[in-house]
PDB file of N, CA and C in Angstrom:
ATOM      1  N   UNK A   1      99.639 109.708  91.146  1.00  0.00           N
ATOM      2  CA  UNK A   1     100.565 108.874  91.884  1.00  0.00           C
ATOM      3  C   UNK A   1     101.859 109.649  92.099  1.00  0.00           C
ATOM      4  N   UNK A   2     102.620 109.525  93.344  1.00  0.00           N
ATOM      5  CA  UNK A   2     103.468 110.108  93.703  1.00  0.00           C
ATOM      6  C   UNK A   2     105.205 109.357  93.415  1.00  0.00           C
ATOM      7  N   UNK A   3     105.612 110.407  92.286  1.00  0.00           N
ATOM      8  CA  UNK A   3     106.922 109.400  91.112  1.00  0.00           C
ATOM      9  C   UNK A   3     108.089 109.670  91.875  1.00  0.00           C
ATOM     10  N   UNK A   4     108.030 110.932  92.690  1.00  0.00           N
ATOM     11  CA  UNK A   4     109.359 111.904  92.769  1.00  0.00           C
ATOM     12  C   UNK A   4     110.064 110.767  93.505  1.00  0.00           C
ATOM     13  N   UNK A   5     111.594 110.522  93.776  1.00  0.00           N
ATOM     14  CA  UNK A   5     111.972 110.132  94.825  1.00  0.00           C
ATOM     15  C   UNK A   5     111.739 110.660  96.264  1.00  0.00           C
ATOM     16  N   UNK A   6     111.497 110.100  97.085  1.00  0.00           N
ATOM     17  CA  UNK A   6     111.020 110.123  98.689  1.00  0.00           C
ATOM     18  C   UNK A   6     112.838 111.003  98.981  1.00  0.00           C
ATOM     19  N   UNK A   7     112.457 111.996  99.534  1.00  0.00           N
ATOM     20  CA  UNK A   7     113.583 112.456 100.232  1.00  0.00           C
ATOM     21  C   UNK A   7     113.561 112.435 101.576  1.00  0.00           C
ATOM     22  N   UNK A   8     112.489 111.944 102.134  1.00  0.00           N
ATOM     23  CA  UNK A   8     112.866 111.937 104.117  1.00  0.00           C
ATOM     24  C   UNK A   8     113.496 110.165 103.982  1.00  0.00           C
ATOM     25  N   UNK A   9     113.640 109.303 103.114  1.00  0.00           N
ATOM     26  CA  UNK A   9     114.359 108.014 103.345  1.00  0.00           C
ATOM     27  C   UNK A   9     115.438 108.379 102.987  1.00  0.00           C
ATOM     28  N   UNK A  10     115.851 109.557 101.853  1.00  0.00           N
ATOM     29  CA  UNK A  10     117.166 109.554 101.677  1.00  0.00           C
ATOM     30  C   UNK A  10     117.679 110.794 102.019  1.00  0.00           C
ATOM     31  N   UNK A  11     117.497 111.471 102.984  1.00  0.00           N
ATOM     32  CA  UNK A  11     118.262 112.423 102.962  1.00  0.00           C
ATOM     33  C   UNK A  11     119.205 112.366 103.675  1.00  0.00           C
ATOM     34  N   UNK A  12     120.474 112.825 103.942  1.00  0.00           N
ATOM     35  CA  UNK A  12     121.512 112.429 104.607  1.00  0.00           C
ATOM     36  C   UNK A  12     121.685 112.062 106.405  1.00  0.00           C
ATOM     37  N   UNK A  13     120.699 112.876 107.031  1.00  0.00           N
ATOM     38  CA  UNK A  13     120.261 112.069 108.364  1.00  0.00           C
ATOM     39  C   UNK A  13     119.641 110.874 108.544  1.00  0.00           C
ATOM     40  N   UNK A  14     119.227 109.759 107.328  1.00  0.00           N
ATOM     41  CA  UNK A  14     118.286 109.048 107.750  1.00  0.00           C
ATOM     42  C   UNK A  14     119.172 108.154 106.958  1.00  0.00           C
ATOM     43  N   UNK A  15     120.565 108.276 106.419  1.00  0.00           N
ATOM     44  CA  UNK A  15     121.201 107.402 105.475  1.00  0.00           C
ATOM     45  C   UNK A  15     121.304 105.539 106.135  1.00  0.00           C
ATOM     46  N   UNK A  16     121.168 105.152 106.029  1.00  0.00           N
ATOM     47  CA  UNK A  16     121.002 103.457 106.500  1.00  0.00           C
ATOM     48  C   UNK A  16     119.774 103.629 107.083  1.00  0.00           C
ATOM     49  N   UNK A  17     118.537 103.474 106.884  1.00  0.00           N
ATOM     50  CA  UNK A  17     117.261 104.171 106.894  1.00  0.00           C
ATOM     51  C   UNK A  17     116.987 102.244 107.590  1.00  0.00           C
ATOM     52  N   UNK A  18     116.453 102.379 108.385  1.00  0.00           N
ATOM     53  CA  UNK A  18     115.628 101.354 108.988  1.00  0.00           C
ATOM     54  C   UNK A  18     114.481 101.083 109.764  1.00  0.00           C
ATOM     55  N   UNK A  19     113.220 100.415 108.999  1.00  0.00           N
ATOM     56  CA  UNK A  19     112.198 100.622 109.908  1.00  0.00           C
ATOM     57  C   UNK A  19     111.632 100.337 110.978  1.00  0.00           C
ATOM     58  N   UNK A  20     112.857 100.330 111.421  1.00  0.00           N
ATOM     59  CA  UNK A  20     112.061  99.658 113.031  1.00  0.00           C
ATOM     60  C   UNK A  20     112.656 100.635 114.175  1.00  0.00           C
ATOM     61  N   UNK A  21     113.528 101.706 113.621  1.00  0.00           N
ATOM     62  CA  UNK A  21     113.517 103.132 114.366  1.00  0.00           C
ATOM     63  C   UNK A  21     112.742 104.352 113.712  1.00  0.00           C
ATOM     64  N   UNK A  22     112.796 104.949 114.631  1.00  0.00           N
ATOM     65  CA  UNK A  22     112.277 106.298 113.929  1.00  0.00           C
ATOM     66  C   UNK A  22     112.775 107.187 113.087  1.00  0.00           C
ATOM     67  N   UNK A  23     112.433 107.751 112.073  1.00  0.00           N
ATOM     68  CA  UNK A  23     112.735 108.290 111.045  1.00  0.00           C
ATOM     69  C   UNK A  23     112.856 110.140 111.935  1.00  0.00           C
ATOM     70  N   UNK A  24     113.746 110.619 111.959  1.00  0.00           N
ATOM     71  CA  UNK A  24     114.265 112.354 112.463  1.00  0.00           C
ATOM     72  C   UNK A  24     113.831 112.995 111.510  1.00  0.00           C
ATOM     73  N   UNK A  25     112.915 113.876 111.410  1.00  0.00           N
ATOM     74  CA  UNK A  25     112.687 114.967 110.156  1.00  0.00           C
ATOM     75  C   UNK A  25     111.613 116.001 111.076  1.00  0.00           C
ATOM     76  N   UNK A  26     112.001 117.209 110.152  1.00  0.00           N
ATOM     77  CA  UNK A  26     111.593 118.579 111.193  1.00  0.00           C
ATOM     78  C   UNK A  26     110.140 118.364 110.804  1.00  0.00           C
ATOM     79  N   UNK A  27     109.429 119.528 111.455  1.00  0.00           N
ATOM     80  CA  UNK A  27     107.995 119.242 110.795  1.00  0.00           C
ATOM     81  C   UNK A  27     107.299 120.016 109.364  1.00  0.00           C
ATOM     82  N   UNK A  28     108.493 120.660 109.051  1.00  0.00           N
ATOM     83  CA  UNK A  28     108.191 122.209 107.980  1.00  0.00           C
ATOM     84  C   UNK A  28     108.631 120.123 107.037  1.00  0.00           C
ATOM     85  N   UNK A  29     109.878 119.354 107.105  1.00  0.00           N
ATOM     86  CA  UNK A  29     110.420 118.294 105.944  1.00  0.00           C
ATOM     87  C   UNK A  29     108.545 117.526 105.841  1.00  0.00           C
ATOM     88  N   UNK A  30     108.385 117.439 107.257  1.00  0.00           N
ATOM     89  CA  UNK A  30     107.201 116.543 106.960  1.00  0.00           C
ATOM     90  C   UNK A  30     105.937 116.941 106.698  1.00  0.00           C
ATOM     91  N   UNK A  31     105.707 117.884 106.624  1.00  0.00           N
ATOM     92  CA  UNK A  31     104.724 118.300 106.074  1.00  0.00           C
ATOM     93  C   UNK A  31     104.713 118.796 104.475  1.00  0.00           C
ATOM     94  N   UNK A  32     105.529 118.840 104.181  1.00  0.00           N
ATOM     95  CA  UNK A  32     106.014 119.397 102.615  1.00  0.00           C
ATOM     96  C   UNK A  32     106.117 117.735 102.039  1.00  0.00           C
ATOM     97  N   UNK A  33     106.900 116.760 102.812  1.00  0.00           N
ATOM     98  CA  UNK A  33     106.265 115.573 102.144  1.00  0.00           C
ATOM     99  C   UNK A  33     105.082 115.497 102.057  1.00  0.00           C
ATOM    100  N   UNK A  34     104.371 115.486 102.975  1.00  0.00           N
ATOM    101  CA  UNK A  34     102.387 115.269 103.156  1.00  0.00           C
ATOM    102  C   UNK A  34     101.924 115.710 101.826  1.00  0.00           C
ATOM    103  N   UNK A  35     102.419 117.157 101.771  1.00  0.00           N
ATOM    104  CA  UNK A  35     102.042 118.022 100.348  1.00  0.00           C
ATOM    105  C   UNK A  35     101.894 117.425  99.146  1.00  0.00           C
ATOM    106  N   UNK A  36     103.160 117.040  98.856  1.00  0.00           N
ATOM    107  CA  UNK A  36     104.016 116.077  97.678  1.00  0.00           C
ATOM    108  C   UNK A  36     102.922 115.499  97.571  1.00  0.00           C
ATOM    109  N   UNK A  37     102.788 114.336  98.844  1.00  0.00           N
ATOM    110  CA  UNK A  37     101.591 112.833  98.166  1.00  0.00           C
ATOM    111  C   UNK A  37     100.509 113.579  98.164  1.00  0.00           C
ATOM    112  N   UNK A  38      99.951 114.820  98.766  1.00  0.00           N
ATOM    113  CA  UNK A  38      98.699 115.251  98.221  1.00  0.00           C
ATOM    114  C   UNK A  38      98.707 115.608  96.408  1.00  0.00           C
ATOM    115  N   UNK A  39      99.722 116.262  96.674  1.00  0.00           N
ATOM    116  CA  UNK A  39      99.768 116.690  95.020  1.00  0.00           C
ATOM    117  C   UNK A  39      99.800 115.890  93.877  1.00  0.00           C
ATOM    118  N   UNK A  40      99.462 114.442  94.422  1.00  0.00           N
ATOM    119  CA  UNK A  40      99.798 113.839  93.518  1.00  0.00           C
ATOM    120  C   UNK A  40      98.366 113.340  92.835  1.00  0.00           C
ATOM    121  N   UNK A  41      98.153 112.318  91.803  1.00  0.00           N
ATOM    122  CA  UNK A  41      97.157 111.749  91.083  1.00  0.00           C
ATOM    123  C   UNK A  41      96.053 110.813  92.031  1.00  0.00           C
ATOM    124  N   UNK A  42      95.117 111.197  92.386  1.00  0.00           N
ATOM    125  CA  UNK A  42      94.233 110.377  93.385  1.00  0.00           C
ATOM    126  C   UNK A  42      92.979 110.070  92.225  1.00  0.00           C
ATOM    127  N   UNK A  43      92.133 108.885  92.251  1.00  0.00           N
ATOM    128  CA  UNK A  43      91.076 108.471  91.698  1.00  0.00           C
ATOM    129  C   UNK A  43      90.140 108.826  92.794  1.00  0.00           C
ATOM    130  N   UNK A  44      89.147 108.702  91.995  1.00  0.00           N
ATOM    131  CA  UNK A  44      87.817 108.669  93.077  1.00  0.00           C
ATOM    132  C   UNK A  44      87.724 106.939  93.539  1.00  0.00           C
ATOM    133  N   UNK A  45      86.938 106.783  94.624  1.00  0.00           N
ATOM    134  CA  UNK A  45      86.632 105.226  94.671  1.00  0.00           C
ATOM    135  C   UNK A  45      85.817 105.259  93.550  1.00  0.00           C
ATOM    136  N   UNK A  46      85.160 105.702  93.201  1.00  0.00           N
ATOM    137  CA  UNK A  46      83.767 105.133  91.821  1.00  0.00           C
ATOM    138  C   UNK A  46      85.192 104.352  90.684  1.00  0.00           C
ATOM    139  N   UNK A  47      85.798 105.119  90.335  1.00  0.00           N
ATOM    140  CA  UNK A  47      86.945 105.071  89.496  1.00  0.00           C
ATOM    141  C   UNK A  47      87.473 103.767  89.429  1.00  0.00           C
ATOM    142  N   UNK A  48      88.286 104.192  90.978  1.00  0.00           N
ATOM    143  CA  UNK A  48      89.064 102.470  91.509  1.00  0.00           C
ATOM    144  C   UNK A  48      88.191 101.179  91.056  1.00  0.00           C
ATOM    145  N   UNK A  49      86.863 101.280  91.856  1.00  0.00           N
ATOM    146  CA  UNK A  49      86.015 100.165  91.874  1.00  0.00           C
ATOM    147  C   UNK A  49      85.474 100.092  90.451  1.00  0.00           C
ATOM    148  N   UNK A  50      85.582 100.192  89.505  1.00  0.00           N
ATOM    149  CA  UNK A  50      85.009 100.268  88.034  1.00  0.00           C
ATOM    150  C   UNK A  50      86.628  99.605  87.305  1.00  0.00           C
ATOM    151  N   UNK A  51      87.811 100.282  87.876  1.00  0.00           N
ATOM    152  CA  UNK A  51      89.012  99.590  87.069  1.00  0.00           C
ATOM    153  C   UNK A  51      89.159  98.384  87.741  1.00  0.00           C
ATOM    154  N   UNK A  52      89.216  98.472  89.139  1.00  0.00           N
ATOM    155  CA  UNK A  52      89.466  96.825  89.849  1.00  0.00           C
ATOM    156  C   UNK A  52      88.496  95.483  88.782  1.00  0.00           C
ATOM    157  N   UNK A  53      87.326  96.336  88.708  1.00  0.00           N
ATOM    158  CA  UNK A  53      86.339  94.969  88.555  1.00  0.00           C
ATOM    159  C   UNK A  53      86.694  94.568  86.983  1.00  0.00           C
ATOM    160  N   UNK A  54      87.134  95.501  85.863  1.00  0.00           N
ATOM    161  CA  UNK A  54      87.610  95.143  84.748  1.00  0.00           C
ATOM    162  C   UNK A  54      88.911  94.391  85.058  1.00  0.00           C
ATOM    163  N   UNK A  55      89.891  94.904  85.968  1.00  0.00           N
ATOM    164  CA  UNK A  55      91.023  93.892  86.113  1.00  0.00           C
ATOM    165  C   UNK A  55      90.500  92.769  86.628  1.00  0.00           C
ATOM    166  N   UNK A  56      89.840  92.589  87.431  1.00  0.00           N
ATOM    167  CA  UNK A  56      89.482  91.217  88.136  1.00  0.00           C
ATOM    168  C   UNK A  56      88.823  90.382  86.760  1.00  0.00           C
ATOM    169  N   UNK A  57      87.815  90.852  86.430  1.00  0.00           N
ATOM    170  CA  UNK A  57      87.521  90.155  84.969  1.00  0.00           C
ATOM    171  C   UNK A  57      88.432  89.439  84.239  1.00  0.00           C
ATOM    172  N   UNK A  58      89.589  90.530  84.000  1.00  0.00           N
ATOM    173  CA  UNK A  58      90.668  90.012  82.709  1.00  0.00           C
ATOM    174  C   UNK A  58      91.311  88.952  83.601  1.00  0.00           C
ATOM    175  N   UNK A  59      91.727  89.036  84.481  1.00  0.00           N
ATOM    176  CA  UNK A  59      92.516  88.001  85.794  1.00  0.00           C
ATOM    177  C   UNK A  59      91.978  86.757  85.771  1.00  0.00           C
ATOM    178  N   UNK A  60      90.679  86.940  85.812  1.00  0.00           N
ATOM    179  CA  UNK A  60      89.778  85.719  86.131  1.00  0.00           C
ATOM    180  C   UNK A  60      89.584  84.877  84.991  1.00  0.00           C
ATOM    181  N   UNK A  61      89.316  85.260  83.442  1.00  0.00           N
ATOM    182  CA  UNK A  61      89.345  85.296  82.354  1.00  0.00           C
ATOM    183  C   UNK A  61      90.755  84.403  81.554  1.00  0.00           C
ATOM    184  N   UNK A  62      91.649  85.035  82.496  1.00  0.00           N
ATOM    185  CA  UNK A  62      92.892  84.740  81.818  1.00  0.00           C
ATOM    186  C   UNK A  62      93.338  83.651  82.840  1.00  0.00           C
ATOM    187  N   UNK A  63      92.799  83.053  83.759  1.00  0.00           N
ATOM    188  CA  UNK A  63      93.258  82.464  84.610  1.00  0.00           C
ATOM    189  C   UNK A  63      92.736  80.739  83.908  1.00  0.00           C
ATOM    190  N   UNK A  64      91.328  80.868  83.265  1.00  0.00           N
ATOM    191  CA  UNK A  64      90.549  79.439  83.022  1.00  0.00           C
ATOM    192  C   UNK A  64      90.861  79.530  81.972  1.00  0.00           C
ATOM    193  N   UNK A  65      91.532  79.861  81.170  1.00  0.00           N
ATOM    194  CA  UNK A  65      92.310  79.460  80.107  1.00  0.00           C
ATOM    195  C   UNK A  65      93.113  78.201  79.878  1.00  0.00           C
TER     196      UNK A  65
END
């Protein structure tokens, strides 16, 4: 999972950052972000779908209580 703070929301061109314009960043900023979230912690789906269904269990479990 990707912890770092996001620097294309804060970097000083994008300061009052709003999403309903476009965000200005070169393509060397945006692609080095891309990097970042690649570099970060990814599961496999087998993974996901094996933790979801134990959370859904405990959820469900803890819900008819």
């Amino acid at each position: 999972m990707y912890k770092e703070h996001d620097e294309l929301v804060t970097s000083p061109r994008v300061s009052g950052w709003n999403p309903n314009f476009p965000v200005e960043v070169t393509e060397e900023e945006f692609m080095a972000h891309i990097r970042r979230i690649e570099a970060g912690e990814f599961m496999s789906l087998d993974e996901f779908k094996s933790k979801h269904e134990a959370w859904k269990k405990e959820f469900l479990a803890s819900r008819l209580k």
